[in-house]
N, C-alpha and C. Protein backbone atom coordinates (compact mmCIF):
# COMPACT_ATOMS: atom_id res chain seq x y z
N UNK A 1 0.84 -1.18 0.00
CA UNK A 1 0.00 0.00 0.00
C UNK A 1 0.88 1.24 0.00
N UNK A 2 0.38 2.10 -0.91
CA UNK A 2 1.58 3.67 -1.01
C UNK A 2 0.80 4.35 -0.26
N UNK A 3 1.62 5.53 0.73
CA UNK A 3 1.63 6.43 1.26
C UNK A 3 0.84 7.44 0.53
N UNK A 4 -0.37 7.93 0.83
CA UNK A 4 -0.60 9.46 0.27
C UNK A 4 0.51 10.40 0.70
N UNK A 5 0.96 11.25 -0.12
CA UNK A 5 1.99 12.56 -0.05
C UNK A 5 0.34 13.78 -0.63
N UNK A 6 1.12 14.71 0.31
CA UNK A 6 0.24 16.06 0.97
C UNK A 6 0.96 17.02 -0.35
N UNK A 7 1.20 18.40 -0.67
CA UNK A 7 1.81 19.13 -1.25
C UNK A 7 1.20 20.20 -0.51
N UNK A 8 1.27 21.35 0.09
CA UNK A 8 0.57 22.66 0.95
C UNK A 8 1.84 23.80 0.37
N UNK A 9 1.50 25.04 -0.23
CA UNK A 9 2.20 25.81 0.08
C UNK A 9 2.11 26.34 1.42
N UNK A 10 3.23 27.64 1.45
CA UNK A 10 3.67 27.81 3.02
C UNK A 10 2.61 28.52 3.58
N UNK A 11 1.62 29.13 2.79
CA UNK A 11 0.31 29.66 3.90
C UNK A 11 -0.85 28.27 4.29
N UNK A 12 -0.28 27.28 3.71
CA UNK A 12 -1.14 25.87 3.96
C UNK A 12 -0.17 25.70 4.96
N UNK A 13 1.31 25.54 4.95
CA UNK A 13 1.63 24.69 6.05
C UNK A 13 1.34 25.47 7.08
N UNK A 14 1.17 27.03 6.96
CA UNK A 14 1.47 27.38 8.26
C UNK A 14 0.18 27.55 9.20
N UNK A 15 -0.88 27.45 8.60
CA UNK A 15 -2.18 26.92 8.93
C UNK A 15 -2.52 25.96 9.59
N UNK A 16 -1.75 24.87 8.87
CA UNK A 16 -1.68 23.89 9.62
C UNK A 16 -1.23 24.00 10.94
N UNK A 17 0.36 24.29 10.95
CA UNK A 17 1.15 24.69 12.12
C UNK A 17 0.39 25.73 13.39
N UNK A 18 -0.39 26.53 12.54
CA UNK A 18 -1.10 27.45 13.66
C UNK A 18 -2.37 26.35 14.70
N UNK A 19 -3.17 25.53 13.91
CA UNK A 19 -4.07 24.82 14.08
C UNK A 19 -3.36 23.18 15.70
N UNK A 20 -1.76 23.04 15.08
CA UNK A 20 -1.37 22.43 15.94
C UNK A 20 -0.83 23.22 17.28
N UNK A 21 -0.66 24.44 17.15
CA UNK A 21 -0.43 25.26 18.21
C UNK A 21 -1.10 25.71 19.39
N UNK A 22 -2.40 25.80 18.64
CA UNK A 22 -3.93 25.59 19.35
C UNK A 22 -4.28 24.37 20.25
N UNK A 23 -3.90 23.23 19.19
CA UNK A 23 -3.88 22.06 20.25
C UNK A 23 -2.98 22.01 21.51
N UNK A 24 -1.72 22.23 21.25
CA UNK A 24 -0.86 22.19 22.10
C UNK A 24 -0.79 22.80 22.81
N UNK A 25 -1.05 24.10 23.00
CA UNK A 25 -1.22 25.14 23.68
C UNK A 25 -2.51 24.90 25.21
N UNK A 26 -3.12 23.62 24.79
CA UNK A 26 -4.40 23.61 25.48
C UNK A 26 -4.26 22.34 26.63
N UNK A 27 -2.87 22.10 26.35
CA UNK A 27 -2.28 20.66 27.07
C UNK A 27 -1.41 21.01 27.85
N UNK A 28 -1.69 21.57 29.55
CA UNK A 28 -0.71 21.60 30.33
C UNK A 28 0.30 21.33 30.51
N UNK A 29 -0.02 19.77 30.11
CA UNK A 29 1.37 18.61 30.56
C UNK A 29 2.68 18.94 29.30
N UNK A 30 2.61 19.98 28.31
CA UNK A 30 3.16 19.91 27.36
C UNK A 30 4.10 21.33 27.86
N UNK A 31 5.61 21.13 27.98
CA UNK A 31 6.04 22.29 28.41
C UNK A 31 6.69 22.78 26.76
N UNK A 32 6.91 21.83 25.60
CA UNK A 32 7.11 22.67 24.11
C UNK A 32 6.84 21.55 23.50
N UNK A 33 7.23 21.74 21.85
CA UNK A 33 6.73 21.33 20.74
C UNK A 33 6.92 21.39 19.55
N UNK A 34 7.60 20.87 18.93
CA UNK A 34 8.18 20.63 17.48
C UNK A 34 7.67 20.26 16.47
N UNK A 35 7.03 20.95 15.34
CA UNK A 35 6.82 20.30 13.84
C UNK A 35 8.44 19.83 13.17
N UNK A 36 8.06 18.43 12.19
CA UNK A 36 9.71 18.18 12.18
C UNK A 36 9.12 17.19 10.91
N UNK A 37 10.54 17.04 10.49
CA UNK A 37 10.57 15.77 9.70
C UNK A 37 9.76 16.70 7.64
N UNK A 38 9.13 15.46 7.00
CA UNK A 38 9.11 15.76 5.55
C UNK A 38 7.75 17.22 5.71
N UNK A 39 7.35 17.47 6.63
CA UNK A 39 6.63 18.52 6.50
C UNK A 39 7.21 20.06 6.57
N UNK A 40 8.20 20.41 7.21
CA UNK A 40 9.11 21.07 7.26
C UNK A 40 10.15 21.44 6.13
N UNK A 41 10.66 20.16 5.82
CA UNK A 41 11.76 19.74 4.72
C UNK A 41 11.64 19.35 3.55
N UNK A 42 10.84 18.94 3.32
CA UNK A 42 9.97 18.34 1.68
C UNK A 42 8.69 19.15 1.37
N UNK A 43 8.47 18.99 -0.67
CA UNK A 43 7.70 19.83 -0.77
C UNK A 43 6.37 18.78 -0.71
N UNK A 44 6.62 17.37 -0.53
CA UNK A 44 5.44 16.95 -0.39
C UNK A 44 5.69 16.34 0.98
N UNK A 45 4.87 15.62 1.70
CA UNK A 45 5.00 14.99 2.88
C UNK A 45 3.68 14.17 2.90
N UNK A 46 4.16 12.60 3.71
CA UNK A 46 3.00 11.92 3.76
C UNK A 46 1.97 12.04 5.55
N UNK A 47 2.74 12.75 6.44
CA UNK A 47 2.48 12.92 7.64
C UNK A 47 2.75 13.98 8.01
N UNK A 48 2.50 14.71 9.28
CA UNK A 48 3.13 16.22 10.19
C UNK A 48 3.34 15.45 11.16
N UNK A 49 4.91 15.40 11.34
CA UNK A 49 5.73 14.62 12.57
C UNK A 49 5.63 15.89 14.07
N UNK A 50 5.16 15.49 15.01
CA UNK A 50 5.18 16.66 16.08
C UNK A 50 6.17 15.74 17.16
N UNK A 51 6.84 16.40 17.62
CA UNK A 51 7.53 16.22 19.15
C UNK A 51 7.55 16.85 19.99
N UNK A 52 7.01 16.18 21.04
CA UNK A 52 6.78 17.18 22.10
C UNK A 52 7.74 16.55 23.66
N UNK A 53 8.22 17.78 24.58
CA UNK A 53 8.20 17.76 25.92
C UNK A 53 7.78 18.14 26.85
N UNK A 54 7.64 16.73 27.65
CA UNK A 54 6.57 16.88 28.82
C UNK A 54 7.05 17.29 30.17
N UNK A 55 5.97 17.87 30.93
CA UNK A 55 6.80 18.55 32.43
C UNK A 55 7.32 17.16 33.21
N UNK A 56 6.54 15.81 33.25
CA UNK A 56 6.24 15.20 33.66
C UNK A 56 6.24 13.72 32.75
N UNK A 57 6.71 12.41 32.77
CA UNK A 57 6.90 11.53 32.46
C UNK A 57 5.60 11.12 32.07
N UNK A 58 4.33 10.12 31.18
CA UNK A 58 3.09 9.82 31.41
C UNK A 58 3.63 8.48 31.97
N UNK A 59 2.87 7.98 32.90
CA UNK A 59 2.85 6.46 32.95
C UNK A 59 2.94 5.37 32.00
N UNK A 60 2.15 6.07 30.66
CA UNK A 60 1.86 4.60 29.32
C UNK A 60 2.53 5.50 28.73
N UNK A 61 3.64 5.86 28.10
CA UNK A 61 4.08 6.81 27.33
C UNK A 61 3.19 6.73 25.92
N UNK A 62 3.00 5.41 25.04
CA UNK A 62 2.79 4.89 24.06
C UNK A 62 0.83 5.60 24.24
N UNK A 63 0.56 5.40 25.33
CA UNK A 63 -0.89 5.37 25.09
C UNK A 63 -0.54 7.08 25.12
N UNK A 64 0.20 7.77 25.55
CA UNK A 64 -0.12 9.38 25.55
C UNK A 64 -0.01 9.73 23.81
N UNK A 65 0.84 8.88 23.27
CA UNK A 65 1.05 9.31 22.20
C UNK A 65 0.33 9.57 21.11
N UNK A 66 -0.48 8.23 21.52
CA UNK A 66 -1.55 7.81 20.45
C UNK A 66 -2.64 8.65 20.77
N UNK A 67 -2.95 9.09 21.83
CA UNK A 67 -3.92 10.05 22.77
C UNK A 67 -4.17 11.59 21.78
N UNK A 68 -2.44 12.20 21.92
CA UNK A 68 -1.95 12.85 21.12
C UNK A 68 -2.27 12.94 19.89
N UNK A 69 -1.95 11.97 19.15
CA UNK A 69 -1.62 12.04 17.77
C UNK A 69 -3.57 12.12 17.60
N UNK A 70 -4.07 11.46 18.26
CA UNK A 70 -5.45 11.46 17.81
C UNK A 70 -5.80 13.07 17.78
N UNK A 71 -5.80 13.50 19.09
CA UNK A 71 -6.32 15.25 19.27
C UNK A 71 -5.87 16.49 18.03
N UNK A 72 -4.14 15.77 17.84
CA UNK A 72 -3.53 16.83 16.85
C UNK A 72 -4.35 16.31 15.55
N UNK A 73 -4.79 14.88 15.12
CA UNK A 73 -5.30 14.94 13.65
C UNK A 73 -6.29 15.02 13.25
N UNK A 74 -7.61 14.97 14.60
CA UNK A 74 -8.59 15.87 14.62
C UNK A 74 -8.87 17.36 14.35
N UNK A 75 -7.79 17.80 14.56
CA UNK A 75 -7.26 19.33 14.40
C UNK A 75 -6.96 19.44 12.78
N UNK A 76 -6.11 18.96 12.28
CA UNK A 76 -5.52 18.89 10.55
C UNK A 76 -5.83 18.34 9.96
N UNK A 77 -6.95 17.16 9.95
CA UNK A 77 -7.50 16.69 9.41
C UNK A 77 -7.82 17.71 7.92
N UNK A 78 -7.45 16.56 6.33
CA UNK A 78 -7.52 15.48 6.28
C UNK A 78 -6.02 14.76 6.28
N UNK A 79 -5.12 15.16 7.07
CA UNK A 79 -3.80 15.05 7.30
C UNK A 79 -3.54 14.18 8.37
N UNK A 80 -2.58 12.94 8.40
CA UNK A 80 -2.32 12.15 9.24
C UNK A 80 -1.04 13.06 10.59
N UNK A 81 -1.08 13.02 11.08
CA UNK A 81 -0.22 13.15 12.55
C UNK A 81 0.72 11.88 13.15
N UNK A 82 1.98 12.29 13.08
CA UNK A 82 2.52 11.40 13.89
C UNK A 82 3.56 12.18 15.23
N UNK A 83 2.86 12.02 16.57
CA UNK A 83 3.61 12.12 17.89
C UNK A 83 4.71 10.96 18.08
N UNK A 84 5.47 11.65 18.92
CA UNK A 84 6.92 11.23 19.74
C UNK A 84 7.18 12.49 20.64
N UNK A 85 7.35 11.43 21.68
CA UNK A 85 7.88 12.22 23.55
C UNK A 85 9.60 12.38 23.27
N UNK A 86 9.56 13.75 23.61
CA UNK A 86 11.28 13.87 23.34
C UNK A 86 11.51 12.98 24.65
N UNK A 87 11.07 13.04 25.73
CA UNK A 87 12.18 13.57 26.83
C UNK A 87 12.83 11.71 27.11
N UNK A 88 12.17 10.78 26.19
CA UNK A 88 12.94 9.65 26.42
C UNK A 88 13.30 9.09 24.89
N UNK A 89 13.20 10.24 24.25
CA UNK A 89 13.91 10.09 22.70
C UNK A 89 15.40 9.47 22.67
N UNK A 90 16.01 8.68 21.98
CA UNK A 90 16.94 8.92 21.47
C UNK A 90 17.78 10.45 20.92
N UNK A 91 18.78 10.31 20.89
CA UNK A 91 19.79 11.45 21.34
C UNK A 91 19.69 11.91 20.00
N UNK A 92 20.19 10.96 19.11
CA UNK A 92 19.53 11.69 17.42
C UNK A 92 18.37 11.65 17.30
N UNK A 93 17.16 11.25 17.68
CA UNK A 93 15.97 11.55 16.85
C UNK A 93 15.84 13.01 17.74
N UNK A 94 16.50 13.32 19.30
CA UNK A 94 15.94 14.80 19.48
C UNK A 94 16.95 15.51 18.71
N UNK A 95 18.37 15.18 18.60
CA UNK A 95 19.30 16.40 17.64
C UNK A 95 18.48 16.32 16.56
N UNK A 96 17.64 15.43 15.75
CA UNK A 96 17.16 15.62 14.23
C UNK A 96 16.32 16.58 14.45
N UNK A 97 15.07 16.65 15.74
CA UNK A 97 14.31 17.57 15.73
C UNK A 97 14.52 18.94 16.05
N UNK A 98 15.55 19.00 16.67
CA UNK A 98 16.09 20.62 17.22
C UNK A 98 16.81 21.23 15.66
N UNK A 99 17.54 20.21 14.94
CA UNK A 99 18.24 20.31 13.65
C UNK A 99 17.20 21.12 12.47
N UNK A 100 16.35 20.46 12.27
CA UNK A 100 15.37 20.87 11.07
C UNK A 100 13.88 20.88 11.82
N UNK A 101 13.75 21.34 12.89
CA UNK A 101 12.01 21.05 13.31
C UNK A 101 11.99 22.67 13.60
N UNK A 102 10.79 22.85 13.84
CA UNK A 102 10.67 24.42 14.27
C UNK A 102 9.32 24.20 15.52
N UNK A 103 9.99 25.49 16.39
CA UNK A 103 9.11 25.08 17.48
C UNK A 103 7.60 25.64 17.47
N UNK A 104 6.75 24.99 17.70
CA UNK A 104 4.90 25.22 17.72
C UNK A 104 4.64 26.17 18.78
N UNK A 105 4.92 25.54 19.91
CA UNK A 105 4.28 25.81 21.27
C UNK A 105 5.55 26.20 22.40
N UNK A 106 5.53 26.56 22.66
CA UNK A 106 6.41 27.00 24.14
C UNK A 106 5.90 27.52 25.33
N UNK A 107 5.87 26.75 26.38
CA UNK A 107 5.37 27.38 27.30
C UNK A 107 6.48 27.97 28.40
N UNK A 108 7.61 27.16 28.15
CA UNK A 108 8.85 27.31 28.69
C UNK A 108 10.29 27.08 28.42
N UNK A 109 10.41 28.62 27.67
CA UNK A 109 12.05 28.61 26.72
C UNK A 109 13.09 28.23 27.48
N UNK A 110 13.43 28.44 28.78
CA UNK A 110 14.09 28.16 29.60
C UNK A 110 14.57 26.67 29.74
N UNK A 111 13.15 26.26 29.66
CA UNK A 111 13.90 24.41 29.68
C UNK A 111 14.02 24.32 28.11
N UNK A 112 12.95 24.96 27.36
CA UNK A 112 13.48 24.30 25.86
C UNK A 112 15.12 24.66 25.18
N UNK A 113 15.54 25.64 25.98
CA UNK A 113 17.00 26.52 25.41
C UNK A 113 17.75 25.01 26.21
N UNK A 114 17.42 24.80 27.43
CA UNK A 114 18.25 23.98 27.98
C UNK A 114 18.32 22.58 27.76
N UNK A 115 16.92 21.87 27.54
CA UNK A 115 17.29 20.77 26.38
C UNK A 115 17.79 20.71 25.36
N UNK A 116 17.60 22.46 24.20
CA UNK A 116 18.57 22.03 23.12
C UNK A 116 20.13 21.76 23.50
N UNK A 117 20.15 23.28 24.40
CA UNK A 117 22.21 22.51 24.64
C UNK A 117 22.43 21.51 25.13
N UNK A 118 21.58 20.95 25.94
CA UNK A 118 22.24 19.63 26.03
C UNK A 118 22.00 18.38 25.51
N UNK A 119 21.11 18.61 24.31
CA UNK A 119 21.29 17.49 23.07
C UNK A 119 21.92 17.95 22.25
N UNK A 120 22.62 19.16 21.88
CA UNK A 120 23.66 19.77 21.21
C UNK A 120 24.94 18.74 21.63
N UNK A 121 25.17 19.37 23.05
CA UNK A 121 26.46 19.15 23.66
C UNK A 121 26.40 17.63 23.47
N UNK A 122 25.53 16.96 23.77
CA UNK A 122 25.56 15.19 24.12
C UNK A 122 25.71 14.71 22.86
N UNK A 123 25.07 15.39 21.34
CA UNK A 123 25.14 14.80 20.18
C UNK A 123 26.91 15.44 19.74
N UNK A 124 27.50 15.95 20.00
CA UNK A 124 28.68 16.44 19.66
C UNK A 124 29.85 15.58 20.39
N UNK A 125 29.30 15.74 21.70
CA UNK A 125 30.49 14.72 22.23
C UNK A 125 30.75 13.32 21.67
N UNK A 126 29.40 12.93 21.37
CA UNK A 126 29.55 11.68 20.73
C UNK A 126 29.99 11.48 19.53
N UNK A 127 29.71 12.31 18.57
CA UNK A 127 29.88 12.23 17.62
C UNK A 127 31.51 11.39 16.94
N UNK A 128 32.58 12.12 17.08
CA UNK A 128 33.96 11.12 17.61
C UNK A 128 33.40 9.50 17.51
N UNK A 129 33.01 9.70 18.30
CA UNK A 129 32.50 7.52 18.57
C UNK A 129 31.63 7.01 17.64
N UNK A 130 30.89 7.90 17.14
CA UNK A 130 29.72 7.12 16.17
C UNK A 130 30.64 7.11 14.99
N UNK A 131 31.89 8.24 14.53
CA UNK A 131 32.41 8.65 13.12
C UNK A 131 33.27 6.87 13.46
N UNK A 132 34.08 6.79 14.56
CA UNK A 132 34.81 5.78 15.22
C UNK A 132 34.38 4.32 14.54
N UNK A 133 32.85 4.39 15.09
CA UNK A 133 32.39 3.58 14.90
C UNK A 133 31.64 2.76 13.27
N UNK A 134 31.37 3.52 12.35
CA UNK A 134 31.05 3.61 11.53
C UNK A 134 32.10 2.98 10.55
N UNK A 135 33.49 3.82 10.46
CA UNK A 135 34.60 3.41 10.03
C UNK A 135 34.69 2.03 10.54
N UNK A 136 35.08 1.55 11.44
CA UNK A 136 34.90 0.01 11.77
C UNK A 136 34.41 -1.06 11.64
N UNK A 137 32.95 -0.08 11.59
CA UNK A 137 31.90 -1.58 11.40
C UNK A 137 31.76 -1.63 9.91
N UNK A 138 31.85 -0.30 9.02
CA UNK A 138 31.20 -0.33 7.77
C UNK A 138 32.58 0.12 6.70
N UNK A 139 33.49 0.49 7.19
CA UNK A 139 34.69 1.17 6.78
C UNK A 139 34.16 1.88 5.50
N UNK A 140 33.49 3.12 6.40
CA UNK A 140 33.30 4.22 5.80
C UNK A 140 34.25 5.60 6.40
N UNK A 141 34.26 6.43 5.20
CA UNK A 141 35.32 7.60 6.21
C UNK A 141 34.26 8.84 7.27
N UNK A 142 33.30 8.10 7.41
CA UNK A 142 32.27 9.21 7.89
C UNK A 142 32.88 10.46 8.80
């Protein structure tokens, strides 16, 4: 089965983007919020990837998500939504989102300035070990 791909110019995407801001904006537990991925970066996209961080851990992470993704695609509809919780992300999928995502919602720059540096700093330090590693396993000159 193929993916529908979307095409929106930028007063469509940003419509969109305003419409997810609204949502997010209305969710306590949400201290910020990232549009990311082929909606951002491509002129077509088959989804609007959002990432968000929470003040607070959920218990079912998986069920918040899906919780999520339902509320945001009620909102953009006829557009699919896909959520992800930074705050137990992988170290590259949050550097990918701080990299090319742009932020929706903020309720608090303070922690969002301070999660980026320190998925900055944590994706940099590593970096050395993954180039390390790469060469080794795949003997590439990455």
């Amino acid at each position: 089965m193929q993916t529908k791909r979307h095409n929106l110019d930028k007063t469509g995407r940003q419509a969109v983007q305003d419409r997810l801001k609204k949502v997010l904006e209305k969710r306590p537990e949400v201290c910020f919020g990232y549009v990311h991925g082929s909606f951002v970066s491509d002129d077509a996209f088959a989804d609007v990837d959002v990432a968000v961080f929470l003040y607070d851990r959920p218990e079912t992470p998986l069920q918040y998500e899906l919780a999520l993704e339902s509320a945001l695609m009620e909102a953009v509809h006829p557009y699919q939504a896909d959520v992800r919780i930074l705050n137990s992300a992988s170290l590259s999928f949050r550097y990918q989102v701080i990299k090319g995502g742009i932020p929706l919602s903020v309720q608090d720059d303070e922690r969002r300035t301070s999660f980026q540096e320190a998925t900055l700093a944590d994706y940099f330090d590593f970096a050395p070990f993954r180039a390390m590693y790469l060469r080794e396993t795949l003997g590439t000159g990455v």
